[in-house]
PDB file of N, CA and C in Angstrom:
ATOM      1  N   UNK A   1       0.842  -1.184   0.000  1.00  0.00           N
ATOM      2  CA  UNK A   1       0.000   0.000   0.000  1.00  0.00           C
ATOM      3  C   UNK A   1       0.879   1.237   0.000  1.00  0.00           C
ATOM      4  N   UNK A   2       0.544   2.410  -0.865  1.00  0.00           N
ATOM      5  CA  UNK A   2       1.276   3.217  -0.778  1.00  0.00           C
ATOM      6  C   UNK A   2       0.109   4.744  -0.511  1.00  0.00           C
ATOM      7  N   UNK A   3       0.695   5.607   0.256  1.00  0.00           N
ATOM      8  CA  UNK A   3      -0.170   6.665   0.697  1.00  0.00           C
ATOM      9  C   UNK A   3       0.635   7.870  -0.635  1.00  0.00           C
ATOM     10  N   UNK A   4      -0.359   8.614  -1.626  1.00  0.00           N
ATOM     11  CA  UNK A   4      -0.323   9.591  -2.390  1.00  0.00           C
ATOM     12  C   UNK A   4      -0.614  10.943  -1.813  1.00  0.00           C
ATOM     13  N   UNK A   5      -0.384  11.787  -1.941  1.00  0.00           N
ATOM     14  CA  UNK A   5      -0.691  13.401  -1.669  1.00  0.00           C
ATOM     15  C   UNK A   5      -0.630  14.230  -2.848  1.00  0.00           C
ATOM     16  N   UNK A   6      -1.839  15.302  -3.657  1.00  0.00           N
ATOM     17  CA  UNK A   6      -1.577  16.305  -4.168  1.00  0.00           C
ATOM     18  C   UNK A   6      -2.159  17.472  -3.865  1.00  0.00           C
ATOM     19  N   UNK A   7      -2.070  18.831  -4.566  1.00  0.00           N
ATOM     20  CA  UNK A   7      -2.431  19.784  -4.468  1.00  0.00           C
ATOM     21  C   UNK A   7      -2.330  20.698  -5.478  1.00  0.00           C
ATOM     22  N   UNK A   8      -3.664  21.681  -5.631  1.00  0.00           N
ATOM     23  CA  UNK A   8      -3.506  21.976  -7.300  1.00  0.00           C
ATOM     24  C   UNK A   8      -4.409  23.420  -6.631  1.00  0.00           C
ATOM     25  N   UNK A   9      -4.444  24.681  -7.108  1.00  0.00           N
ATOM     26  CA  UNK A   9      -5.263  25.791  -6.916  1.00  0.00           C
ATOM     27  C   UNK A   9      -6.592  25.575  -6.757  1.00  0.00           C
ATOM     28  N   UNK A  10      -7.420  25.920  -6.162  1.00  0.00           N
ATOM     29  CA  UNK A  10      -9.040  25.911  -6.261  1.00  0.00           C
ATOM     30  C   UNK A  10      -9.722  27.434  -5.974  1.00  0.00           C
ATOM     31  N   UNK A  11     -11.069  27.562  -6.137  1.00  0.00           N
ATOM     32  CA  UNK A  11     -11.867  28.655  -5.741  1.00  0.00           C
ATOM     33  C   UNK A  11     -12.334  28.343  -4.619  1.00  0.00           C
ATOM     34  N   UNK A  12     -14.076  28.613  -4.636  1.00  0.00           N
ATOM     35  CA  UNK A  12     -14.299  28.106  -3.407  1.00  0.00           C
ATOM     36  C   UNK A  12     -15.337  26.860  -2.973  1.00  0.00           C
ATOM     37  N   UNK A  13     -15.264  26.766  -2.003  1.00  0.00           N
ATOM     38  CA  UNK A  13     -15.755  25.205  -1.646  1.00  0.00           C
ATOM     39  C   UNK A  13     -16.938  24.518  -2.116  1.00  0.00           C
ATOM     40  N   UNK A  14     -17.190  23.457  -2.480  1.00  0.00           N
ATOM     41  CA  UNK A  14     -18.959  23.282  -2.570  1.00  0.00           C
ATOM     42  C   UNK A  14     -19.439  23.478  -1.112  1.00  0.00           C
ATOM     43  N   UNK A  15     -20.876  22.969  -1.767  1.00  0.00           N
ATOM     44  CA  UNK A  15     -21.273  22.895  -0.641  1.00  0.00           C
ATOM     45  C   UNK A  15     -22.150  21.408   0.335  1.00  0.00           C
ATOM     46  N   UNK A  16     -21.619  20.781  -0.734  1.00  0.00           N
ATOM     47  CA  UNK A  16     -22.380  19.629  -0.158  1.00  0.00           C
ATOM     48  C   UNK A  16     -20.913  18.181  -0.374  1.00  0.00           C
ATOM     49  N   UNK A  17     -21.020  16.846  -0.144  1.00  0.00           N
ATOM     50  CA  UNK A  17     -20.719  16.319  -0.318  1.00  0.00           C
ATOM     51  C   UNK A  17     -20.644  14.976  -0.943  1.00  0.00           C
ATOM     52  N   UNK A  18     -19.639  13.783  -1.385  1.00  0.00           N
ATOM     53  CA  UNK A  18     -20.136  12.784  -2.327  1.00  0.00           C
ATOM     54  C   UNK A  18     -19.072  11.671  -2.458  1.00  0.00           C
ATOM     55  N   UNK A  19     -19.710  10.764  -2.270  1.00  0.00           N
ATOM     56  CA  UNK A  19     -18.893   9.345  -2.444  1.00  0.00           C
ATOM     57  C   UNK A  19     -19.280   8.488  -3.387  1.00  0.00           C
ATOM     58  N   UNK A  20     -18.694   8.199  -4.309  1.00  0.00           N
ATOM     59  CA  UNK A  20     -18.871   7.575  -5.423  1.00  0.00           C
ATOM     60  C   UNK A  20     -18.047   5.997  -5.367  1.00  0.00           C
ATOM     61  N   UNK A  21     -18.161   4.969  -5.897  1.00  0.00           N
ATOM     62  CA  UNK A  21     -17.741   4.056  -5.872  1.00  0.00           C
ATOM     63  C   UNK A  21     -17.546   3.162  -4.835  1.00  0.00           C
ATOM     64  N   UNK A  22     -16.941   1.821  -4.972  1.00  0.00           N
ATOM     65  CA  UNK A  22     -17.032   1.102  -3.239  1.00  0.00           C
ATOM     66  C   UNK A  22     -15.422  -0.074  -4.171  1.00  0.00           C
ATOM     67  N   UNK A  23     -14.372   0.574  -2.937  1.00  0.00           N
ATOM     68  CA  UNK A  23     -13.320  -0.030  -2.931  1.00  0.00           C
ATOM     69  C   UNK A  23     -13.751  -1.335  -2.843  1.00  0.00           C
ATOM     70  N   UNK A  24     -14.767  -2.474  -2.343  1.00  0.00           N
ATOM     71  CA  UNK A  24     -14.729  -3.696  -2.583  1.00  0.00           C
ATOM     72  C   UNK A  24     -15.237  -4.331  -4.128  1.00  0.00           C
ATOM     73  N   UNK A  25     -15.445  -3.345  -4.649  1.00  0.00           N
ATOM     74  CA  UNK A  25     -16.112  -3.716  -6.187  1.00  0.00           C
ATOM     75  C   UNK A  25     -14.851  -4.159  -6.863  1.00  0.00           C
ATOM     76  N   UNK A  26     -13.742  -3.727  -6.202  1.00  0.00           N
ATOM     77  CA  UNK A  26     -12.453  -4.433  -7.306  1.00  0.00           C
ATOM     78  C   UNK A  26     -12.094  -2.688  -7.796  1.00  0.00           C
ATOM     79  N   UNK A  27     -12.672  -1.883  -8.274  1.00  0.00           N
ATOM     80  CA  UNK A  27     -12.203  -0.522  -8.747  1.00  0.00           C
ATOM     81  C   UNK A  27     -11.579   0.604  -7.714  1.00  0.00           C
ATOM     82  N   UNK A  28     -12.368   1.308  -7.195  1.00  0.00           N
ATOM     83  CA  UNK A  28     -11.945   2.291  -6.101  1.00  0.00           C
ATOM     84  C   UNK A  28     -12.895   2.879  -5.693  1.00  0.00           C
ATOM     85  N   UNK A  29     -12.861   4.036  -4.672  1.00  0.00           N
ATOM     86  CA  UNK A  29     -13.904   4.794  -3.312  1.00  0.00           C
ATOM     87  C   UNK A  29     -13.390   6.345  -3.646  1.00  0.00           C
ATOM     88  N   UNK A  30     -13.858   7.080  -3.894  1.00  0.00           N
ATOM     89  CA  UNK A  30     -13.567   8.529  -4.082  1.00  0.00           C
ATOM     90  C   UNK A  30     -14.664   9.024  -3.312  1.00  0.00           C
ATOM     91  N   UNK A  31     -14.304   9.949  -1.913  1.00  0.00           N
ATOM     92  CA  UNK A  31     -14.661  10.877  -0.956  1.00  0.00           C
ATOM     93  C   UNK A  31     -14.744  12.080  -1.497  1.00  0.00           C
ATOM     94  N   UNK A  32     -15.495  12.780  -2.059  1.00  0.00           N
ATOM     95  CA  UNK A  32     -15.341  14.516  -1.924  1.00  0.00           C
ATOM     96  C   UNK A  32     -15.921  15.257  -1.704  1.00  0.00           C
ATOM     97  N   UNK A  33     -14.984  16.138  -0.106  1.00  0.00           N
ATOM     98  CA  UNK A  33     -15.686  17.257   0.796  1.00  0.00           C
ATOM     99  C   UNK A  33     -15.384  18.591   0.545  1.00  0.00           C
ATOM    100  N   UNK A  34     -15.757  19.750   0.942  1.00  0.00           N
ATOM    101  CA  UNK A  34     -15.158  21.021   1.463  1.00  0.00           C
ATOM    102  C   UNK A  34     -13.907  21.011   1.489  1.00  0.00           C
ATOM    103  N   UNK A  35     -13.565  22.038   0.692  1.00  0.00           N
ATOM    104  CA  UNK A  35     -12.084  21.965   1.083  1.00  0.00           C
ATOM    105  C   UNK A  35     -11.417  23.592   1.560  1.00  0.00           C
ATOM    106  N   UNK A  36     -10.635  23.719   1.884  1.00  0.00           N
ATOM    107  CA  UNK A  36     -10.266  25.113   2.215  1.00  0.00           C
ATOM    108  C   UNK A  36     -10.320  26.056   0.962  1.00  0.00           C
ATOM    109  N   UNK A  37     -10.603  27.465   1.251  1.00  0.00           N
ATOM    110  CA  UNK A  37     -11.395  27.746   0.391  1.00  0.00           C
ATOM    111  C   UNK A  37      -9.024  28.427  -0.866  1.00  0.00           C
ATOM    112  N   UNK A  38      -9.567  28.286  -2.051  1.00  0.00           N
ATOM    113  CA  UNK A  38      -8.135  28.010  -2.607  1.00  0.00           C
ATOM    114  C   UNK A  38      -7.284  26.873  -3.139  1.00  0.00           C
ATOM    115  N   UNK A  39      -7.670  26.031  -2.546  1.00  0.00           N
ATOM    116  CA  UNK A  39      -6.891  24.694  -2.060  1.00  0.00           C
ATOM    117  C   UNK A  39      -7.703  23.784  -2.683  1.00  0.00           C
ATOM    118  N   UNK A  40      -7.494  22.753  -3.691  1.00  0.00           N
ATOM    119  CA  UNK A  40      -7.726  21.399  -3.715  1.00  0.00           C
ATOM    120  C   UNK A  40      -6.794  20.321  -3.636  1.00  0.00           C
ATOM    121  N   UNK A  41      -6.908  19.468  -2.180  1.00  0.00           N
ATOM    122  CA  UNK A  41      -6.513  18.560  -1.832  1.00  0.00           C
ATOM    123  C   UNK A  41      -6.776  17.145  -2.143  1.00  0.00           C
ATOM    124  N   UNK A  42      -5.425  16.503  -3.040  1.00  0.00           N
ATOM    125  CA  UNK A  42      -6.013  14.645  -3.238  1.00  0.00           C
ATOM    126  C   UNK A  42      -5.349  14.097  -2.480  1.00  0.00           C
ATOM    127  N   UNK A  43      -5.767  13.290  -1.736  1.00  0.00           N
ATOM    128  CA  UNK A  43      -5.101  12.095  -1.095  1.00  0.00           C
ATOM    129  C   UNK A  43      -5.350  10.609  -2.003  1.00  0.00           C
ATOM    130  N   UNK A  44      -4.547   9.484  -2.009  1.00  0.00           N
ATOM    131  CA  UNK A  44      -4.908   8.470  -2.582  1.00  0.00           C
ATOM    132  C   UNK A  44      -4.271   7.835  -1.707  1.00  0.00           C
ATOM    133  N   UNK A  45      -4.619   6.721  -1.481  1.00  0.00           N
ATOM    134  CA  UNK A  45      -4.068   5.441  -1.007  1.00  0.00           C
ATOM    135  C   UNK A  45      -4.588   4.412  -2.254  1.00  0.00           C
ATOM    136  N   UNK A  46      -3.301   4.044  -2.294  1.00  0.00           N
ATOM    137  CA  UNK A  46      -3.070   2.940  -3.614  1.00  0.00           C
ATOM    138  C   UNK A  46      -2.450   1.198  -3.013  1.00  0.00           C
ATOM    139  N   UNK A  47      -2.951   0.045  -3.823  1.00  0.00           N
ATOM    140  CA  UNK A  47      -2.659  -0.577  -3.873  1.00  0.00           C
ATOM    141  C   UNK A  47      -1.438  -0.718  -4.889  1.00  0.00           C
ATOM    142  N   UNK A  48      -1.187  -0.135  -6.015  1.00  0.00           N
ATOM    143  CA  UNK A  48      -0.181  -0.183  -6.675  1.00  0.00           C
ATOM    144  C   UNK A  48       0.977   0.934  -6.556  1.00  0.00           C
ATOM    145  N   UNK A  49       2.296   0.012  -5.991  1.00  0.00           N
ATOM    146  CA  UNK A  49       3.044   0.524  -5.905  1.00  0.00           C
ATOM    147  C   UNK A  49       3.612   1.348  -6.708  1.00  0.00           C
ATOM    148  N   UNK A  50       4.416   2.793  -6.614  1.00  0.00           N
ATOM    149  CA  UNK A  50       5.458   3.829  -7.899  1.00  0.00           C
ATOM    150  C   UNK A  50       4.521   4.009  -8.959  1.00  0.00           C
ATOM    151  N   UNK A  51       3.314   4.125  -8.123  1.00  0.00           N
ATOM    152  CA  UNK A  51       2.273   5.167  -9.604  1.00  0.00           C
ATOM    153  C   UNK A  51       2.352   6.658  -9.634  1.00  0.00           C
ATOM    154  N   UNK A  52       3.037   7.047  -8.258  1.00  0.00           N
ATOM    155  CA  UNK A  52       2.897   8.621  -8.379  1.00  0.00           C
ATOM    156  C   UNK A  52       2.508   9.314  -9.608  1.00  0.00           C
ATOM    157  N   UNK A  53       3.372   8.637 -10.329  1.00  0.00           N
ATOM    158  CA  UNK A  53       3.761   9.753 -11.753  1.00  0.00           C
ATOM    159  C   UNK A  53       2.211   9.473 -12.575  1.00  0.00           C
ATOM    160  N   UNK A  54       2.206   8.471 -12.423  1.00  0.00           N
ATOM    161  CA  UNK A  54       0.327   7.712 -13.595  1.00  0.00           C
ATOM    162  C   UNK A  54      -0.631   9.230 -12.873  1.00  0.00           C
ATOM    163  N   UNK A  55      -0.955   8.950 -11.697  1.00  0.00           N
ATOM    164  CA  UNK A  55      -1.672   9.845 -11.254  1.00  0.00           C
ATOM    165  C   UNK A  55      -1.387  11.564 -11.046  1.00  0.00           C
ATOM    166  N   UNK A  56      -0.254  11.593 -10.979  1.00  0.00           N
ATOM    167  CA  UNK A  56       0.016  13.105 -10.962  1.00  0.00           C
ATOM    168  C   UNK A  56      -0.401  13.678 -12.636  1.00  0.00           C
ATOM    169  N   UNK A  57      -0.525  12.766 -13.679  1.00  0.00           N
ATOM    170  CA  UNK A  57      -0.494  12.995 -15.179  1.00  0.00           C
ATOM    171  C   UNK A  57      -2.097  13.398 -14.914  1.00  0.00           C
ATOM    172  N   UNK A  58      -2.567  11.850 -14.635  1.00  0.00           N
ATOM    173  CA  UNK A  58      -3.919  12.157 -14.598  1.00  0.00           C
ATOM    174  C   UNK A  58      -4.504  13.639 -14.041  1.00  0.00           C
ATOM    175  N   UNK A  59      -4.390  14.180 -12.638  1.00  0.00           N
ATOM    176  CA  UNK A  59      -4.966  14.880 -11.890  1.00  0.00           C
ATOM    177  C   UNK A  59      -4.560  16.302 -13.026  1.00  0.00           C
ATOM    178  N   UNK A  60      -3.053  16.503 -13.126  1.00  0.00           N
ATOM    179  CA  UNK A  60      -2.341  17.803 -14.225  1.00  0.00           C
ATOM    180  C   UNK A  60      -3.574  17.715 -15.448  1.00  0.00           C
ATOM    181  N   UNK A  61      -3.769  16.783 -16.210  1.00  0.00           N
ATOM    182  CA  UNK A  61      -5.053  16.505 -17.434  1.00  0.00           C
ATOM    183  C   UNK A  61      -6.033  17.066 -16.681  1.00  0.00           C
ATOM    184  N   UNK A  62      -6.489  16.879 -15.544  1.00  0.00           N
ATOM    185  CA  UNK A  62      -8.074  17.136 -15.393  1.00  0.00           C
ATOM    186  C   UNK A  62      -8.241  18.060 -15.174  1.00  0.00           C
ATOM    187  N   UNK A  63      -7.348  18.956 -14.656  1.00  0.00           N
ATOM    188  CA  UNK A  63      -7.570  20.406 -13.552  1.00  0.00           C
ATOM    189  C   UNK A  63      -6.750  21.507 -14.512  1.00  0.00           C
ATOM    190  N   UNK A  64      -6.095  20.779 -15.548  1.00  0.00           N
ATOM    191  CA  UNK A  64      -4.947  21.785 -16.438  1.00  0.00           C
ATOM    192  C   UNK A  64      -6.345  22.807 -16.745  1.00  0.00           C
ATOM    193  N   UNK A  65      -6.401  24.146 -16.749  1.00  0.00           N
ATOM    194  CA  UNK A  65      -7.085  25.321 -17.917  1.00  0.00           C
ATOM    195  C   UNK A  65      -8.165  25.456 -16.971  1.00  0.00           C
ATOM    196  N   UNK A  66      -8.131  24.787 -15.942  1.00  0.00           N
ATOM    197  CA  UNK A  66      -9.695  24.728 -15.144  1.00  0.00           C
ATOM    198  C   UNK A  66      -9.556  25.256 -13.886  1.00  0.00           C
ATOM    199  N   UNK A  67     -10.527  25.793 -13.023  1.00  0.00           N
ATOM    200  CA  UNK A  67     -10.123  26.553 -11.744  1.00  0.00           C
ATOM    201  C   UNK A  67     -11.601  25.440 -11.266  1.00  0.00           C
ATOM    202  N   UNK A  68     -10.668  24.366 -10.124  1.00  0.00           N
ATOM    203  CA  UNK A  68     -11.882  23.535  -9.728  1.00  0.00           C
ATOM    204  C   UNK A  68     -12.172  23.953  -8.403  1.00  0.00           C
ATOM    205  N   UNK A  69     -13.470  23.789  -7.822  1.00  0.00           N
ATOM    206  CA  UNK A  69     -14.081  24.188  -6.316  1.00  0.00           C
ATOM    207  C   UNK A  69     -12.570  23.741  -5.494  1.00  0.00           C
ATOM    208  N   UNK A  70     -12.750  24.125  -4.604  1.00  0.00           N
ATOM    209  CA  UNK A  70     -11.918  23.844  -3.183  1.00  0.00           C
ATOM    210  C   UNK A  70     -12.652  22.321  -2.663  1.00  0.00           C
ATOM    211  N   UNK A  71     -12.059  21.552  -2.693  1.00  0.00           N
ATOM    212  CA  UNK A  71     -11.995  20.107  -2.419  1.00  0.00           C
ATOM    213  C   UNK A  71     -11.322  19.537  -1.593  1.00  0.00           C
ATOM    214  N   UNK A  72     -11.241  19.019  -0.514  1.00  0.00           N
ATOM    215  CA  UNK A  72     -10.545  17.478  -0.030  1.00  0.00           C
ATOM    216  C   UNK A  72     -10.717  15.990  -0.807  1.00  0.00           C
ATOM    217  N   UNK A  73     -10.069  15.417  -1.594  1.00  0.00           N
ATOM    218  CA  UNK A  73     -10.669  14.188  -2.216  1.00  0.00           C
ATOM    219  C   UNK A  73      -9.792  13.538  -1.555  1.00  0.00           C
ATOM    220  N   UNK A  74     -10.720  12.185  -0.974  1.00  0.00           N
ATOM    221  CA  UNK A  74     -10.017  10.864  -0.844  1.00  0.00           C
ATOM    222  C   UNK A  74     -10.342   9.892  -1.864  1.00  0.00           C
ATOM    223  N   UNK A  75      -9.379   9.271  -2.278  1.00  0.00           N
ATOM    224  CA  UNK A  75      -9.334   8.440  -2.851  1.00  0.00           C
ATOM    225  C   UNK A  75      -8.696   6.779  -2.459  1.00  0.00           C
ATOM    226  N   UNK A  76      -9.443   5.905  -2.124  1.00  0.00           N
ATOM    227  CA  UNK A  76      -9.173   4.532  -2.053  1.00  0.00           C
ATOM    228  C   UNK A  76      -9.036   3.617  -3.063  1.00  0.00           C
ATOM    229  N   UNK A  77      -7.970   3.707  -3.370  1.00  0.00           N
ATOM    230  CA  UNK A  77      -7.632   2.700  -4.859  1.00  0.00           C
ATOM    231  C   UNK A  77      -7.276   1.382  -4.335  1.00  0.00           C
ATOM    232  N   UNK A  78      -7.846   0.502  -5.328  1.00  0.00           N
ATOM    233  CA  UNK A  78      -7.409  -0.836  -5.650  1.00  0.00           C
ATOM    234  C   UNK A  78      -7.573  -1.573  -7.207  1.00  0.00           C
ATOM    235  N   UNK A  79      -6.094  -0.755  -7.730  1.00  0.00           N
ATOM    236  CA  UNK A  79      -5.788  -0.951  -8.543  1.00  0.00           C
ATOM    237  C   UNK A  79      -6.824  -0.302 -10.365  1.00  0.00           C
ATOM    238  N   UNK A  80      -7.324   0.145 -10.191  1.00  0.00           N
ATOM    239  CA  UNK A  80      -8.171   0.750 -10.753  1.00  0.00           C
ATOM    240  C   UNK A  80      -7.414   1.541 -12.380  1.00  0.00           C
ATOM    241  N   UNK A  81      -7.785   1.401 -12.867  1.00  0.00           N
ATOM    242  CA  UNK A  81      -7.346   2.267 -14.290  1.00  0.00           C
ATOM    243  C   UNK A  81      -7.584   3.847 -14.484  1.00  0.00           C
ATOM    244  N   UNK A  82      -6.580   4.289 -14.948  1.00  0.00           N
ATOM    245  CA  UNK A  82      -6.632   6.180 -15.184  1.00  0.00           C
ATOM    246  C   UNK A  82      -7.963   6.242 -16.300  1.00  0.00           C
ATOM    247  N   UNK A  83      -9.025   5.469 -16.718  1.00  0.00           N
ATOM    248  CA  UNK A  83     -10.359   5.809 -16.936  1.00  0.00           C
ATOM    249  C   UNK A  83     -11.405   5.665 -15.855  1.00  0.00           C
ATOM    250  N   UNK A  84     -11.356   4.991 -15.316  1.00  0.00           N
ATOM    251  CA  UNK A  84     -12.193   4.326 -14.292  1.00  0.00           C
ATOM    252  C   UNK A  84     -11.719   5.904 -12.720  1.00  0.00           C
ATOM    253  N   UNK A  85     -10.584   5.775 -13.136  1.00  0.00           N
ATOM    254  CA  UNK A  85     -10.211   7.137 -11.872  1.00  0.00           C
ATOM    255  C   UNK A  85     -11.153   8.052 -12.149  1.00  0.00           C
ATOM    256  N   UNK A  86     -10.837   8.713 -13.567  1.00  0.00           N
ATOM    257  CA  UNK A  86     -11.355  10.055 -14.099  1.00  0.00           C
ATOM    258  C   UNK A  86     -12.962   9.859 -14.265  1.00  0.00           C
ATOM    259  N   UNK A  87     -13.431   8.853 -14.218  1.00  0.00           N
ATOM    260  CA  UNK A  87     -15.195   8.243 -14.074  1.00  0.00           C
ATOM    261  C   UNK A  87     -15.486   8.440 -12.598  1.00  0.00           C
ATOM    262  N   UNK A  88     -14.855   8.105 -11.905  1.00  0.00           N
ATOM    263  CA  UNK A  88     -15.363   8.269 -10.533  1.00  0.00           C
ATOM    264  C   UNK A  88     -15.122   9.762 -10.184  1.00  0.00           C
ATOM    265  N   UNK A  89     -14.163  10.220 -10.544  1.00  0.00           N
ATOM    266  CA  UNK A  89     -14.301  11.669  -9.955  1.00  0.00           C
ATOM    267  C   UNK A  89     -15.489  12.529 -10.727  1.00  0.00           C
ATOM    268  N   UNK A  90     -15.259  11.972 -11.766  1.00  0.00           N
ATOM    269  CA  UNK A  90     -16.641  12.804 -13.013  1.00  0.00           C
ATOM    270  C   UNK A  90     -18.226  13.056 -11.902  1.00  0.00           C
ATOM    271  N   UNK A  91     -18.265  11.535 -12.103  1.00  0.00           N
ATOM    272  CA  UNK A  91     -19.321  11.106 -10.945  1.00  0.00           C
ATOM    273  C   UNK A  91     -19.727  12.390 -10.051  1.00  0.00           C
ATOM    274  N   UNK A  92     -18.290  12.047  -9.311  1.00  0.00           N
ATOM    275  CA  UNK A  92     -18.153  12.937  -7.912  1.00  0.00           C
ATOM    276  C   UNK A  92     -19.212  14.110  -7.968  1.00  0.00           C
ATOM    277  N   UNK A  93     -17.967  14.909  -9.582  1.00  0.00           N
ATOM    278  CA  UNK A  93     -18.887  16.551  -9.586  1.00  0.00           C
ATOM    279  C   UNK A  93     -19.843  16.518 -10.050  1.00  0.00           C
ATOM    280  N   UNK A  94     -19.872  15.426 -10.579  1.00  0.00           N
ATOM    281  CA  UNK A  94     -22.055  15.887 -11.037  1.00  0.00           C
ATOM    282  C   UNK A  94     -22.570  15.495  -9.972  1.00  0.00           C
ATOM    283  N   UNK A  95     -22.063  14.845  -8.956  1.00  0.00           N
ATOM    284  CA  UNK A  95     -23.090  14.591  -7.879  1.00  0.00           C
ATOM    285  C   UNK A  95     -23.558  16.109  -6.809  1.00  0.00           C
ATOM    286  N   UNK A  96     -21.883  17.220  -6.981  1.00  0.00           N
ATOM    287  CA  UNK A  96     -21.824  18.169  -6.164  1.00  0.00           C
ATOM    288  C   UNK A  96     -22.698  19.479  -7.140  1.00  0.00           C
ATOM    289  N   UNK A  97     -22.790  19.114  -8.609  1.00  0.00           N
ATOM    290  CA  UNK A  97     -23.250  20.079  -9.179  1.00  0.00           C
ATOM    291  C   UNK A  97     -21.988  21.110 -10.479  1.00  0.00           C
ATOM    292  N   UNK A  98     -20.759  20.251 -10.489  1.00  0.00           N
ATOM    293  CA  UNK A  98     -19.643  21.267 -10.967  1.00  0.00           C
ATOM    294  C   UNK A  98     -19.304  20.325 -11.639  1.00  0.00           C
ATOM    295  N   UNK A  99     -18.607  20.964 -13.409  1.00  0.00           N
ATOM    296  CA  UNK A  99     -18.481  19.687 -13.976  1.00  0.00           C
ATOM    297  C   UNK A  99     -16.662  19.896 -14.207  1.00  0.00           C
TER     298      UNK A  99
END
């Protein structure tokens, strides 16, 4: 298991919250709360070891040109694919209302 950390600019916070997915399905669990208002925070905990870089690509793609809400995301991976990531977070913001 390896514990991930990022951080990327944000505005300001939603206002509600959303959990998408269920780490026992075999894919992954994405948490997303409030986050300080500026600040979007990812955490991941991964089952696959020395992905930093897979996911730092991913998160740089999603947020590149975009100013996203202020977020805390957790993320519980098990083993999951950089489509299946970017599906669950999709999820996420249509669940909060932000696409």
């Amino acid at each position: 298991m390896e514990t991930l950390s990022f951080e990327f600019p944000a505005g300001q916070p939603p206002r509600g919250r959303a959990l998408v997915g269920c780490v026992g399905s075999g894919d992954l669990e994405v948490l997303i709360e409030p986050g300080l208002a500026g600040k979007l925070t990812i955490n991941v905990q991964t089952s696959v070891n020395g992905a930093q870089q897979r996911w730092q690509h991913l998160f740089a793609r999603m947020f590149d040109g975009t100013t996203p809400p202020a977020m805390a995301i957790d993320i519980h991976d098990f083993g999951a694919t950089p489509g299946v990531v970017r599906l669950r977070l999709e999820q996420g913001f249509e669940e909060l209302g932000h696409d």
